[in-house]
Protein backbone atom coordinates (compact mmCIF):
# COMPACT_ATOMS: atom_id res chain seq x y z
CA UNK A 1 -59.68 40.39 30.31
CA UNK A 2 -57.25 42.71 28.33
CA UNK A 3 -55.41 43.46 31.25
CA UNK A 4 -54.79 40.25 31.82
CA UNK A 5 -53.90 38.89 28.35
CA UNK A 6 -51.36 41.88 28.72
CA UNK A 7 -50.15 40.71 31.72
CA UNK A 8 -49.44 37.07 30.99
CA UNK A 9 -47.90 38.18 27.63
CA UNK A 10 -45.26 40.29 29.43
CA UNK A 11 -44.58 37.02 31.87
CA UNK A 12 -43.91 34.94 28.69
CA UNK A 13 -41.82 37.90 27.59
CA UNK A 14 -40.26 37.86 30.43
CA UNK A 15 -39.89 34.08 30.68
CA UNK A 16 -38.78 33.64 27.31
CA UNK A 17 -35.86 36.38 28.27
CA UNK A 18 -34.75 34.45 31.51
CA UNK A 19 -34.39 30.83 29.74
CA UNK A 20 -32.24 32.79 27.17
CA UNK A 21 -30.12 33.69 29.85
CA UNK A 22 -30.22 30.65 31.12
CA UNK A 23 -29.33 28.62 28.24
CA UNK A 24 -26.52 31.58 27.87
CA UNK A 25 -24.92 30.97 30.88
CA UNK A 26 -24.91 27.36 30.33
CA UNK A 27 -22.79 27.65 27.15
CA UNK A 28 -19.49 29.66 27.65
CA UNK A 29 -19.18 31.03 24.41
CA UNK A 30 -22.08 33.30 24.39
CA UNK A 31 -23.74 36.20 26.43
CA UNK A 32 -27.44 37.92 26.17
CA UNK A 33 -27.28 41.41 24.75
CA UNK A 34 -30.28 43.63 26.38
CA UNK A 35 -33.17 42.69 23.62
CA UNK A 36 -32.62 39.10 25.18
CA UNK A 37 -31.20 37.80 21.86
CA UNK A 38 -27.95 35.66 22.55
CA UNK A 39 -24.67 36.13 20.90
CA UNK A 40 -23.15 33.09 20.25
CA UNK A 41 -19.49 35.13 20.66
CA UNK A 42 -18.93 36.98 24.02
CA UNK A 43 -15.88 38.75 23.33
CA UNK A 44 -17.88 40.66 20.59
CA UNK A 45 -19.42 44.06 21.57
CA UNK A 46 -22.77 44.21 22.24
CA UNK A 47 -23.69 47.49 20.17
CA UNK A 48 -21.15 48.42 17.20
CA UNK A 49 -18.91 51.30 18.90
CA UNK A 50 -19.53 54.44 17.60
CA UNK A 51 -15.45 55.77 16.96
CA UNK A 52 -15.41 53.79 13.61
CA UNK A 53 -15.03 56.31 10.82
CA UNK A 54 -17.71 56.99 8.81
CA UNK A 55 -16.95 56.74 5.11
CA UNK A 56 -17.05 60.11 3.55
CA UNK A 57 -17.86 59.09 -0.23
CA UNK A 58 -21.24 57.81 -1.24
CA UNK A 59 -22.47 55.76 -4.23
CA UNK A 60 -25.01 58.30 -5.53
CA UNK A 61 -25.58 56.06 -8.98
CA UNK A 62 -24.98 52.55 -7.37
CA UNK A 63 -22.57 50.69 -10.08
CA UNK A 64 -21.32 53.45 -11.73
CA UNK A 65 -17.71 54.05 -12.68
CA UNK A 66 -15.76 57.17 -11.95
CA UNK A 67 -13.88 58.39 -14.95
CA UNK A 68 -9.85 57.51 -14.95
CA UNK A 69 -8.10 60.84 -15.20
CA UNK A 70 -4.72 60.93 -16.24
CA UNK A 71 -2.16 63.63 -16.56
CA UNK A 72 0.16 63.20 -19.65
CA UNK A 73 3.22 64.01 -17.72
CA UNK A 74 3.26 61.12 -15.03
CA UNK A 75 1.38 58.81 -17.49
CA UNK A 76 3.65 55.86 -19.00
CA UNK A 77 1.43 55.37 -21.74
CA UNK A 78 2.56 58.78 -23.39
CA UNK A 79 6.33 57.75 -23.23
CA UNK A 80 9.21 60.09 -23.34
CA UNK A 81 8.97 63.67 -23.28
CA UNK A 82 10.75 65.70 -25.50
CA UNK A 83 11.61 68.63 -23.70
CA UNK A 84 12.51 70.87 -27.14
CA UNK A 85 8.60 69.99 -28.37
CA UNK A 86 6.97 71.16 -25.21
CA UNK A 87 9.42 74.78 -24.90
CA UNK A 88 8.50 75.26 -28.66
CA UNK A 89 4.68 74.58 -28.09
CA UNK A 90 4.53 76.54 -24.93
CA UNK A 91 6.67 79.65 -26.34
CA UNK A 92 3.88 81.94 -26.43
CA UNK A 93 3.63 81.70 -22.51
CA UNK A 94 6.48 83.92 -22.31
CA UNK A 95 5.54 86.33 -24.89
CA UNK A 96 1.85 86.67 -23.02
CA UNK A 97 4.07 86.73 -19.41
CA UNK A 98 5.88 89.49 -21.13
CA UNK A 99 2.86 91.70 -22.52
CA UNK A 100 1.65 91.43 -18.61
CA UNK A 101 4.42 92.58 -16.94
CA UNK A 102 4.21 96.05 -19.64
CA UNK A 103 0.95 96.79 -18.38
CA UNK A 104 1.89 96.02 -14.53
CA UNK A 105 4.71 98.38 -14.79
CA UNK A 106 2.34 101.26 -16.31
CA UNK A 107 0.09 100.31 -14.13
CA UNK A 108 2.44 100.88 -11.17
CA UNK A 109 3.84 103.99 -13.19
CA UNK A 110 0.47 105.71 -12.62
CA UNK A 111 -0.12 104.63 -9.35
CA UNK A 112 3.16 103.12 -7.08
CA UNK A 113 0.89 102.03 -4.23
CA UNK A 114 -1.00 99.03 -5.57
CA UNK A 115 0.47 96.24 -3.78
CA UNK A 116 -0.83 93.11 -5.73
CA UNK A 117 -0.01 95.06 -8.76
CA UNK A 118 3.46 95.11 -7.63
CA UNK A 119 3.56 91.52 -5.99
CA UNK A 120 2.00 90.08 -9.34
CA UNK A 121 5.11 92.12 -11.31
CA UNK A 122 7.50 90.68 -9.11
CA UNK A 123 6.27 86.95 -9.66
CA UNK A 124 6.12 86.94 -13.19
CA UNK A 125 9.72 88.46 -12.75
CA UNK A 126 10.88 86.00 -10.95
CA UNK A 127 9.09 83.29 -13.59
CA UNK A 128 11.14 84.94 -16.07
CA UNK A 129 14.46 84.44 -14.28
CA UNK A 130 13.28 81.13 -13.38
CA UNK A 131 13.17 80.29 -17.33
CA UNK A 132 16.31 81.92 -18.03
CA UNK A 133 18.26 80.05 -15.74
CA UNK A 134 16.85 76.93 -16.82
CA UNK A 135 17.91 77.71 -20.60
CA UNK A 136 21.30 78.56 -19.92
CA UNK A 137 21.44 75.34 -17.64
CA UNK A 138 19.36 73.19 -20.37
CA UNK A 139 21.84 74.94 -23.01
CA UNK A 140 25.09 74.44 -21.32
CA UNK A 141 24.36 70.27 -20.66
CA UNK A 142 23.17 69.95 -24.09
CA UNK A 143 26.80 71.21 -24.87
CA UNK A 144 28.73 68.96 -22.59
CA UNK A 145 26.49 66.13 -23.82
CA UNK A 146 27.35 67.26 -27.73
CA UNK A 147 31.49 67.56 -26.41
CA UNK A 148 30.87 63.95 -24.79
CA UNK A 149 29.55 62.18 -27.66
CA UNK A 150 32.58 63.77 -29.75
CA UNK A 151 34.95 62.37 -27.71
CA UNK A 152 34.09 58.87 -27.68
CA UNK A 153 33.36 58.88 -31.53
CA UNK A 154 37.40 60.17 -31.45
CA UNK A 155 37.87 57.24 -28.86
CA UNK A 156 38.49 58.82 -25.54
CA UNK A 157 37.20 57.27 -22.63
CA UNK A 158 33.59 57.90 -20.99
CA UNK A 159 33.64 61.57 -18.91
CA UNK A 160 31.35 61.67 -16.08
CA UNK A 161 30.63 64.73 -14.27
CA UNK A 162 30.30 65.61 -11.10
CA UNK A 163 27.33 67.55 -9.43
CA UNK A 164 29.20 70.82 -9.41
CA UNK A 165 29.69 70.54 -13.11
């Protein structure tokens, strides 16, 4: 008897499955997928295709926000930046740079074969250029600005310089 309740309940299965496909082949807008469940849409794949990216970032906490960072240099909120402040606030960067490179060079003084000793005193060299050329530059627009301004107060026309100035 259990054998055959088994069997007749795989023919109804089965039946069930072919008057799906029936019914699907009557309507032109829809196909049977291999469970025997009809899609209504047969362009649409039958199985989600397995190339779609997977997103890499997970809500572990659902709903909660991620904190807005903002750096105070890009940020509009902060306005202007005065140039002058931040080289006066900053100063001692140089002065620290400076008490480095001493101990890199009697560092190298006792032994001349330590090459990150050597490429670290050569970077904060080259920092230290870096700054020095953008003082004189800084120094030397700030002067043809100050020469500008005195002209027009004497009421000379507008100067505008080139690149190469």
């Amino acid at each position: 008897r259990v054998r055959v309740k088994r069997v007749v309940a795989k023919t109804d299965e089965r039946a069930q499955a072919t008057r799906k496909a029936v019914r699907a082949r009557r309507s032109k807008d829809s196909r049977v997928a291999e469970d025997g469940e009809v899609i209504d849409a047969k362009h649409l794949p039958t199985e989600r295709s397995a190339k779609v990216p997977v997103g890499r970032m997970r809500a572990v906490i659902p709903g909660a926000r991620k904190r807005a960072y903002r750096d105070p240099r890009f940020d509009p909120m902060i306005g202007e930046v005065d140039e002058h402040k931040v080289a006066e606030s900053y100063r001692f960067v140089g002065k620290l740079e400076e008490r480095e490179a001493k101990q890199l060079r009697q560092l190298l003084a006792a032994n001349p074969h330590d090459e990150d000793a050597a490429r670290e005193l050569t970077r904060l060299e080259g920092r230290r250029e870096a700054r020095a050329r953008a003082d004189v530059r800084r120094r030397h627009e700030r002067e043809l600005q100050r020469r500008e301004e005195q002209n027009v107060a004497e009421g000379k026309g507008a100067f505008y310089s080139r690149a190469s100035d």
